[in-house]
PDB file of N, CA and C in Angstrom:
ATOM      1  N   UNK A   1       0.849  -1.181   0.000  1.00  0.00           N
ATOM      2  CA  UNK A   1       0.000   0.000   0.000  1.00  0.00           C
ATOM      3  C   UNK A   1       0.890   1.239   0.000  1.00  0.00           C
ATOM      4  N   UNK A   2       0.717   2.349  -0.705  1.00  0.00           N
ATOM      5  CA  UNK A   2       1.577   3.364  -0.905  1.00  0.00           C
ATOM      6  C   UNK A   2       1.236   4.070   0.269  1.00  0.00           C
ATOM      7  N   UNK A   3       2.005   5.167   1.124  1.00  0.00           N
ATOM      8  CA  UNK A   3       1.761   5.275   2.330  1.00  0.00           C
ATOM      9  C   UNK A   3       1.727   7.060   1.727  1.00  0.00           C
ATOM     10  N   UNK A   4       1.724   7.668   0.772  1.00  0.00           N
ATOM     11  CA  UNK A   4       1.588   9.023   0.275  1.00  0.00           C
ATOM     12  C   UNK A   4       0.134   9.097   0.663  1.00  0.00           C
ATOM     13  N   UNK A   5       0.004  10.508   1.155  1.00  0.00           N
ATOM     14  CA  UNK A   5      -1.391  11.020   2.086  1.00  0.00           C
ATOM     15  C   UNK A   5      -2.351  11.119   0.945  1.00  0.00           C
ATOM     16  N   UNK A   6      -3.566  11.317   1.015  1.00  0.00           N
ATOM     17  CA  UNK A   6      -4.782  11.701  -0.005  1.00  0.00           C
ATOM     18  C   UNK A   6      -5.133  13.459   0.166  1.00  0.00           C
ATOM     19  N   UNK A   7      -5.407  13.510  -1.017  1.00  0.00           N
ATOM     20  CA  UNK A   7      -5.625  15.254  -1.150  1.00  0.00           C
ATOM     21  C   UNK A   7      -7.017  15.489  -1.490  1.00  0.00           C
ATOM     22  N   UNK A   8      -7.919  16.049  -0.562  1.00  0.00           N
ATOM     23  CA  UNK A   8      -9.042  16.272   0.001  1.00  0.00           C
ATOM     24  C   UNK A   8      -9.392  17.861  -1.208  1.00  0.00           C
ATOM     25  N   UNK A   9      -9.927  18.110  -1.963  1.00  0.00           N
ATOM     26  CA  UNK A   9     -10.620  19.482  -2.235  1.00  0.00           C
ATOM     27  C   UNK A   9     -11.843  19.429  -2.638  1.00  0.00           C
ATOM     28  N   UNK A  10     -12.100  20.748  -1.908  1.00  0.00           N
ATOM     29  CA  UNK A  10     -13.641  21.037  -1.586  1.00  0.00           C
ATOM     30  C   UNK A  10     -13.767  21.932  -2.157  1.00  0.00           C
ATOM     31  N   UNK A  11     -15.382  21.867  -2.899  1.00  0.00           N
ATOM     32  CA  UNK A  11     -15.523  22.835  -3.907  1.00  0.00           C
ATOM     33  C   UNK A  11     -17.136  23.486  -3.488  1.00  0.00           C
ATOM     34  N   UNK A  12     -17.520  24.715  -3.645  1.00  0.00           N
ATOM     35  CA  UNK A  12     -18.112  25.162  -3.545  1.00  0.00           C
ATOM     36  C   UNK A  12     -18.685  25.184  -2.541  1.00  0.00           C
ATOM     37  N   UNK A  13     -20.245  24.688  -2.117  1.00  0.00           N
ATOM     38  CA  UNK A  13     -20.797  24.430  -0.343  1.00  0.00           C
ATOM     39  C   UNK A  13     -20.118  23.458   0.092  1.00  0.00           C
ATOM     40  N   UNK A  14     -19.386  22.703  -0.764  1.00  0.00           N
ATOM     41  CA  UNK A  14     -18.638  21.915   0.110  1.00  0.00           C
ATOM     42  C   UNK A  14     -17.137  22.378   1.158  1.00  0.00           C
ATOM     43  N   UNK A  15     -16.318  23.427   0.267  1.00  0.00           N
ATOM     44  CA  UNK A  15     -15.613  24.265   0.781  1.00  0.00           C
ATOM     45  C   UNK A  15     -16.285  25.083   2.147  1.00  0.00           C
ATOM     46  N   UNK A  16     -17.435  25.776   1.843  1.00  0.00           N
ATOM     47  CA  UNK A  16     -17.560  26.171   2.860  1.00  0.00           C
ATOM     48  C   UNK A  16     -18.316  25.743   4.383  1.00  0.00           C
ATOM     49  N   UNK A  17     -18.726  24.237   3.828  1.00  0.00           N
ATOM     50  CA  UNK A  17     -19.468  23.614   5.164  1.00  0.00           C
ATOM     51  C   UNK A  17     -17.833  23.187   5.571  1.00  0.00           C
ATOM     52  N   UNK A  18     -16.987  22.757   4.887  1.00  0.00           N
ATOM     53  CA  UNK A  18     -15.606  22.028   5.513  1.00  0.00           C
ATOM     54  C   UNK A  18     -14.148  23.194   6.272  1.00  0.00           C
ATOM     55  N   UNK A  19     -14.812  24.892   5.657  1.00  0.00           N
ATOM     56  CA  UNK A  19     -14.184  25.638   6.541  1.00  0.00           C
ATOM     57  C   UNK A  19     -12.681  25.642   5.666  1.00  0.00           C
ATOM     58  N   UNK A  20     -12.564  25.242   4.266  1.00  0.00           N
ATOM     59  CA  UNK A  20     -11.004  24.768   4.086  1.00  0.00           C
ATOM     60  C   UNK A  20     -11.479  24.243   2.241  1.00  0.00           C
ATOM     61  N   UNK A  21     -10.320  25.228   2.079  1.00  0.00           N
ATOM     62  CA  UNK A  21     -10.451  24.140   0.205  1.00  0.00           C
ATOM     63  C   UNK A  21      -9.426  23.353  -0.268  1.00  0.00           C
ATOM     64  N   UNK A  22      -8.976  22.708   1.293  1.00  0.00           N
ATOM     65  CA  UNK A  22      -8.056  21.274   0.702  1.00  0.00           C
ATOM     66  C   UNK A  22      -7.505  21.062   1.828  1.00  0.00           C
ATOM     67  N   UNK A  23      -7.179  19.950   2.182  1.00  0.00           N
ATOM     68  CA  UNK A  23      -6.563  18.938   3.087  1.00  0.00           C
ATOM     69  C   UNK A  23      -5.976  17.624   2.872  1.00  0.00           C
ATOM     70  N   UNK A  24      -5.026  17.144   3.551  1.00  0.00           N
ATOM     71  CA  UNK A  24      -4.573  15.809   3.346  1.00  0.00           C
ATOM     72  C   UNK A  24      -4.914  15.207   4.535  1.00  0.00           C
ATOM     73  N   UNK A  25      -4.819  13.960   4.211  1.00  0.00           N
ATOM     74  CA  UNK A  25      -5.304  12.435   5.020  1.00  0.00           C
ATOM     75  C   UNK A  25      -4.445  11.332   4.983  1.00  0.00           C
ATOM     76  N   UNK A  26      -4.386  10.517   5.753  1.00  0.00           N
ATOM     77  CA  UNK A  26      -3.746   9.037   5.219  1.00  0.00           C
ATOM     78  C   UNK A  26      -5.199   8.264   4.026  1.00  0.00           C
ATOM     79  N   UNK A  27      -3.783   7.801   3.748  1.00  0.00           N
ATOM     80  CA  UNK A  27      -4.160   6.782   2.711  1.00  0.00           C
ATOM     81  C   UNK A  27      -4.677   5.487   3.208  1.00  0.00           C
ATOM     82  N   UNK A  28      -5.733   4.729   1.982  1.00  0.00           N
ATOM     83  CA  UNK A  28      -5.621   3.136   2.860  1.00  0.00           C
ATOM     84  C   UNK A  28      -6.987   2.882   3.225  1.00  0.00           C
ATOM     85  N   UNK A  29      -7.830   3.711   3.016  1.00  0.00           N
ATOM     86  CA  UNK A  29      -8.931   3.758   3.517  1.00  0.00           C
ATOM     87  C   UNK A  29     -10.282   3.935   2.135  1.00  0.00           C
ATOM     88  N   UNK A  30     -11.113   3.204   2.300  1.00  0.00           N
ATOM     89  CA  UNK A  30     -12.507   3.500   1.364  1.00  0.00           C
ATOM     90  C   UNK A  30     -13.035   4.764   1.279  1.00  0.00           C
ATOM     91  N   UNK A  31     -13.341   5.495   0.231  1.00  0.00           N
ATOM     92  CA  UNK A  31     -14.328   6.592   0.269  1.00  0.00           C
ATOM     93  C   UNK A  31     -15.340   6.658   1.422  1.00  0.00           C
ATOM     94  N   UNK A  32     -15.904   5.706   1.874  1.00  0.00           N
ATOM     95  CA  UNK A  32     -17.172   5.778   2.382  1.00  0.00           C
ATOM     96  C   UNK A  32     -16.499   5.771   4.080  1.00  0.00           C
ATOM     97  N   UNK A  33     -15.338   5.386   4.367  1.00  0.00           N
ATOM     98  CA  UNK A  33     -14.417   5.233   5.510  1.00  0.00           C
ATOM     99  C   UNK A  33     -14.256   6.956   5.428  1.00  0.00           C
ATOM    100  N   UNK A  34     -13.443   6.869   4.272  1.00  0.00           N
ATOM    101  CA  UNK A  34     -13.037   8.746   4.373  1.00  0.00           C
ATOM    102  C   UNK A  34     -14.459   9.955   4.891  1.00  0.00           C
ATOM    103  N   UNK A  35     -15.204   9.500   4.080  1.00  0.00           N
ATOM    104  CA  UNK A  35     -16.646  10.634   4.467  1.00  0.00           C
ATOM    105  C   UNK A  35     -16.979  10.315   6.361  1.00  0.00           C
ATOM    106  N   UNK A  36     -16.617   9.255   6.394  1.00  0.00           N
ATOM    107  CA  UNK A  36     -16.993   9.242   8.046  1.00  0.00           C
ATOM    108  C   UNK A  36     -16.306  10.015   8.837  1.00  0.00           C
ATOM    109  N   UNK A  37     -15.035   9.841   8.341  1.00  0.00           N
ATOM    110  CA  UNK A  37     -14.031  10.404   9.065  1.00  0.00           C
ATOM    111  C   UNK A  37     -14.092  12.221   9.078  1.00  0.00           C
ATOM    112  N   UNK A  38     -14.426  12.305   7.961  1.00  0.00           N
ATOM    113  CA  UNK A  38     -14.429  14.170   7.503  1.00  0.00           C
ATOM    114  C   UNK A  38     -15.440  14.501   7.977  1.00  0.00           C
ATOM    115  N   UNK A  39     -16.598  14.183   8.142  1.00  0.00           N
ATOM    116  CA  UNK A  39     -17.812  14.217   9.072  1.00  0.00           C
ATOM    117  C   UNK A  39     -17.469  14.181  10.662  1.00  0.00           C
ATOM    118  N   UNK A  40     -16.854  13.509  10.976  1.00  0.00           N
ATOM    119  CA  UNK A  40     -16.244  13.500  12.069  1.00  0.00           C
ATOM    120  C   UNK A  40     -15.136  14.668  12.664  1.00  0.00           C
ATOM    121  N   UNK A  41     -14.569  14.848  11.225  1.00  0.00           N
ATOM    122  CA  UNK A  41     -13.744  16.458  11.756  1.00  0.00           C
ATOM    123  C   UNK A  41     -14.385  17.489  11.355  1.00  0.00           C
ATOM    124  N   UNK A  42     -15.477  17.836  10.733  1.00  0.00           N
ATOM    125  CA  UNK A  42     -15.460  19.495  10.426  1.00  0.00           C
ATOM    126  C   UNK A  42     -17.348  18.924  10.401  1.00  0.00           C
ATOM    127  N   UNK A  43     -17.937  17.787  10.933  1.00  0.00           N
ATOM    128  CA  UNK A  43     -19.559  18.246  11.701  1.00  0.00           C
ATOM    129  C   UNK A  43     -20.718  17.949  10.339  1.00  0.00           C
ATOM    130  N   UNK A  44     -21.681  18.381  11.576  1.00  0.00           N
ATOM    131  CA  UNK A  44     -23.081  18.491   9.923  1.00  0.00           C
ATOM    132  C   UNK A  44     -23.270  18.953   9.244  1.00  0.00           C
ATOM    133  N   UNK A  45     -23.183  20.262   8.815  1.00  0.00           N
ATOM    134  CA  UNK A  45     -23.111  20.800   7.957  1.00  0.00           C
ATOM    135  C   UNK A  45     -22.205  20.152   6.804  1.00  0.00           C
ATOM    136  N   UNK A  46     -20.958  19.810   7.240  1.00  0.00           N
ATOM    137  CA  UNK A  46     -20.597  18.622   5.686  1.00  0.00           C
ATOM    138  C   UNK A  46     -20.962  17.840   5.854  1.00  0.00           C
ATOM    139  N   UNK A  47     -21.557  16.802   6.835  1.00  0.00           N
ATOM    140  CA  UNK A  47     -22.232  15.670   6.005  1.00  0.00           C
ATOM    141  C   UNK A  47     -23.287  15.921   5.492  1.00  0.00           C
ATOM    142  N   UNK A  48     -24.025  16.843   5.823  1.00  0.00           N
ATOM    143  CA  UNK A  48     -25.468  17.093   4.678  1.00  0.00           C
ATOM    144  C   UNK A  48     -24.759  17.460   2.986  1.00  0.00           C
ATOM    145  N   UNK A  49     -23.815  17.958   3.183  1.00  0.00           N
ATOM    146  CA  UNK A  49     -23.020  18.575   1.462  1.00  0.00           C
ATOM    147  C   UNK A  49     -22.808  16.784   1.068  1.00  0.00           C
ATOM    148  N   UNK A  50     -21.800  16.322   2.062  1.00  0.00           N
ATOM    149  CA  UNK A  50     -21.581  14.805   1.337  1.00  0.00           C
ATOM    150  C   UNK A  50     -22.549  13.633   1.282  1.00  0.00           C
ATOM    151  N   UNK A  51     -23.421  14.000   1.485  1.00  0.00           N
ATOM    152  CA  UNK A  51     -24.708  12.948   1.403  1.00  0.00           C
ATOM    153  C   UNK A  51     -25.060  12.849  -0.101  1.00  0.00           C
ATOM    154  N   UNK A  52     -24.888  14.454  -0.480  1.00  0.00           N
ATOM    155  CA  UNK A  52     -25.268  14.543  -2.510  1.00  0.00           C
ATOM    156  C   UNK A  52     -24.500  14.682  -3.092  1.00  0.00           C
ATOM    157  N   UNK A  53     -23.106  14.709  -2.649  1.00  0.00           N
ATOM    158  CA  UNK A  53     -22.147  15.541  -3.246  1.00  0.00           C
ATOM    159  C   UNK A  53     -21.399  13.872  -4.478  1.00  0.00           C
ATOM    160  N   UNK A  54     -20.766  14.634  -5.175  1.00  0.00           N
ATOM    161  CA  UNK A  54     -19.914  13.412  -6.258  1.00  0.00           C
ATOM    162  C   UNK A  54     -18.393  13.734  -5.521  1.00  0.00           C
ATOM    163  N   UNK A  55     -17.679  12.776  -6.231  1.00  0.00           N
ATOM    164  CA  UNK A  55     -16.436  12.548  -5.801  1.00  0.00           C
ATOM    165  C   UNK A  55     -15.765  11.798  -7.280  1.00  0.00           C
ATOM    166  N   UNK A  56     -15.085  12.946  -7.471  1.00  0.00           N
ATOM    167  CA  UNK A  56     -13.380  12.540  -8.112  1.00  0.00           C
ATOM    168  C   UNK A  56     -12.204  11.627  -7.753  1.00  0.00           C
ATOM    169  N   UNK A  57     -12.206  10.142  -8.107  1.00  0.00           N
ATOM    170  CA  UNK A  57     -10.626   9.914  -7.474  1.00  0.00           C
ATOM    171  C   UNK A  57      -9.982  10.156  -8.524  1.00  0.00           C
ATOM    172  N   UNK A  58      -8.751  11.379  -8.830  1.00  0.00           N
ATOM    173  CA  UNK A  58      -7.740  11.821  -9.528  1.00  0.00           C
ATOM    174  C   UNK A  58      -8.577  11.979 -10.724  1.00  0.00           C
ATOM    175  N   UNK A  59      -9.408  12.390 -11.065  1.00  0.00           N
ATOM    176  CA  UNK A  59     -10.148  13.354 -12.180  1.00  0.00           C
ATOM    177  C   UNK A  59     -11.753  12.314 -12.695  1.00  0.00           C
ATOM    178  N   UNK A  60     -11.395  11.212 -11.966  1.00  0.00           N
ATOM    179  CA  UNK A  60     -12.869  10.563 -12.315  1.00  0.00           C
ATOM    180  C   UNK A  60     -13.736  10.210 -11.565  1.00  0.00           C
ATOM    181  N   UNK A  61     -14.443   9.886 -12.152  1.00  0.00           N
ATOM    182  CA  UNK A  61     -15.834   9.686 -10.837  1.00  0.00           C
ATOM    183  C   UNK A  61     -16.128   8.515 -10.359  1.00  0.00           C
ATOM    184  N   UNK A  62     -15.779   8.423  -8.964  1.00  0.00           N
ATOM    185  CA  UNK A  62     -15.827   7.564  -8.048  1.00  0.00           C
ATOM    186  C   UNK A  62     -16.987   6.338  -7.875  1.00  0.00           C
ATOM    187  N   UNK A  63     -16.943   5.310  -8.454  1.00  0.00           N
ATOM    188  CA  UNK A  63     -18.699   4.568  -7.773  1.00  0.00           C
ATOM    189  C   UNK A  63     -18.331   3.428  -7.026  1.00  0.00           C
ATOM    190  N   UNK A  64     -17.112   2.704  -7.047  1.00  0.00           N
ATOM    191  CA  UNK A  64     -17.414   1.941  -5.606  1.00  0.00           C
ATOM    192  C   UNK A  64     -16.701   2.857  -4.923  1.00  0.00           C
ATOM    193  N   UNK A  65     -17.640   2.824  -3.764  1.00  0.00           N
ATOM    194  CA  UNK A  65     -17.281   3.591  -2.475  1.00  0.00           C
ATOM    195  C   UNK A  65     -16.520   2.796  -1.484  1.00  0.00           C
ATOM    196  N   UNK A  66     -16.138   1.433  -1.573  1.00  0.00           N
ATOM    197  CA  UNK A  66     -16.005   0.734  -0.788  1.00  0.00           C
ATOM    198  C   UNK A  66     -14.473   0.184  -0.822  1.00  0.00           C
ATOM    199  N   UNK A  67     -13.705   0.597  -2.309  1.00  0.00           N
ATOM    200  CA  UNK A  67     -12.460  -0.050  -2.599  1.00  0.00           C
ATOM    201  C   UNK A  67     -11.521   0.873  -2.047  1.00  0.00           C
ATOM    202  N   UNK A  68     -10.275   0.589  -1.405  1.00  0.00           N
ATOM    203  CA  UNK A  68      -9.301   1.414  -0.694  1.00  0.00           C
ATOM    204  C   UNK A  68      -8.644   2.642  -1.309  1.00  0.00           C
ATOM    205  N   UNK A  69      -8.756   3.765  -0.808  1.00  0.00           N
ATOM    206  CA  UNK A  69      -8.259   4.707  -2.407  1.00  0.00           C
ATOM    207  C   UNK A  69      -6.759   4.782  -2.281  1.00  0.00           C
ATOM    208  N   UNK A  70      -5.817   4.768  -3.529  1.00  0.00           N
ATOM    209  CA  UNK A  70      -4.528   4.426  -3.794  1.00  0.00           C
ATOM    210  C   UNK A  70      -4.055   5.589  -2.827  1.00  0.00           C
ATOM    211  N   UNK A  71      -2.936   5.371  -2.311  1.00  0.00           N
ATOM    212  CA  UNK A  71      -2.123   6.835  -2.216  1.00  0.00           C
ATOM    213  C   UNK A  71      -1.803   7.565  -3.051  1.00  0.00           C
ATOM    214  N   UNK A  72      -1.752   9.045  -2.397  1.00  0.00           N
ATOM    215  CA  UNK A  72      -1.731  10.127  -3.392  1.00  0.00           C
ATOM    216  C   UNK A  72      -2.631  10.546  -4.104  1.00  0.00           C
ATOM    217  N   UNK A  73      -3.738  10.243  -4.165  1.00  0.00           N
ATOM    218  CA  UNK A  73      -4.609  10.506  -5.163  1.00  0.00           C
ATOM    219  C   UNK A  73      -5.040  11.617  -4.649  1.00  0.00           C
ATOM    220  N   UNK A  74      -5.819  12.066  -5.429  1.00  0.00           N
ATOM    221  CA  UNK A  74      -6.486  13.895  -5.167  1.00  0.00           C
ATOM    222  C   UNK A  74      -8.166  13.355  -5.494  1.00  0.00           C
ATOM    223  N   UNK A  75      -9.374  13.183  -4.044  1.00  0.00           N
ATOM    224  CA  UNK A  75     -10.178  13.448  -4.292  1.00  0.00           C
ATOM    225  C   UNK A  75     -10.726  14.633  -4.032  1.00  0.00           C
ATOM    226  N   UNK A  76     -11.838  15.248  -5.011  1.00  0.00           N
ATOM    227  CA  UNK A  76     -12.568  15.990  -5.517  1.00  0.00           C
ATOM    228  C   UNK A  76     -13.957  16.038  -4.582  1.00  0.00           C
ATOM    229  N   UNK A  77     -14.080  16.860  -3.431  1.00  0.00           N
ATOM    230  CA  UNK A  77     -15.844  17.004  -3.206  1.00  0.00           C
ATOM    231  C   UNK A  77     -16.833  17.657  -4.317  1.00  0.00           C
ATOM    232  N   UNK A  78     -18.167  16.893  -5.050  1.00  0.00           N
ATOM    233  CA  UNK A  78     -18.139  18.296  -5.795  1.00  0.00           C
ATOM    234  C   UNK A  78     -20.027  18.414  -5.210  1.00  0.00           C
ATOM    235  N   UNK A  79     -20.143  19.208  -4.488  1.00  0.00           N
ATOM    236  CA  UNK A  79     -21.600  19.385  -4.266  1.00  0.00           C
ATOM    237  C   UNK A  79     -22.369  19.631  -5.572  1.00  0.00           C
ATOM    238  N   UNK A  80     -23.627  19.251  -5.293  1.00  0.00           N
ATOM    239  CA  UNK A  80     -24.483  19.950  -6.794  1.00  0.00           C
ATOM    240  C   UNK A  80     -24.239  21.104  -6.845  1.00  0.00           C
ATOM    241  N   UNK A  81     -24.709  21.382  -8.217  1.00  0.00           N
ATOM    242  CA  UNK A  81     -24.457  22.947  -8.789  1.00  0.00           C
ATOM    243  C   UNK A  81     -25.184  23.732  -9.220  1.00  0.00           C
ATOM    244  N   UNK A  82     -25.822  24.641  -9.168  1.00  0.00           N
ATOM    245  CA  UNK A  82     -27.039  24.964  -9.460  1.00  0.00           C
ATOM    246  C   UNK A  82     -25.992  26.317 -10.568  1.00  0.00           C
ATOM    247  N   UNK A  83     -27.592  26.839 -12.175  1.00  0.00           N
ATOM    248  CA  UNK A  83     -26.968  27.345 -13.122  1.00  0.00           C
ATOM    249  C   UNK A  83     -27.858  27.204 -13.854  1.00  0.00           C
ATOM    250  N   UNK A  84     -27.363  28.315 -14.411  1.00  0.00           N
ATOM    251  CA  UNK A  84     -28.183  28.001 -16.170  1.00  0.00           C
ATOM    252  C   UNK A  84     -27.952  28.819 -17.158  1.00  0.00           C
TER     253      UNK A  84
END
């Protein structure tokens, strides 16, 4: 397992429920492990953002939530977006 940290950025309400538009983490751990954990540091207000929000591992979009994410990788919070 590569032991290089994971790079956390938060974009839009997600930036601002998380107080921060980027952070690192250890590696080694599932998406769905990671959201517990970030919920756990910065409260409800981000887990209501990460309940809808998508996720980037290193520019693509994430769907098992459950497989260990590599080290180093850069995930992406991306809350919905409203526009037109």
């Amino acid at each position: 397992m590569d032991p290089t940290p994971l790079t956390i950025r938060y974009f839009a309400g997600a930036r601002a429920a998380a107080g921060r538009a980027e952070e690192v983490t250890p590696a080694g751990r599932s998406l769905d492990d990671l959201t517990v954990e970030l919920v756990q540091r910065h409260g409800d207000q981000l887990a209501a953002v990460l309940r809808v929000a998508s996720f980037l591992v290193d520019g693509v979009t994430c769907h098992d939530r459950e497989t260990p994410l590599p080290g180093g990788a850069t995930i992406d919070v991306l809350p919905p977006f409203a526009g037109g």
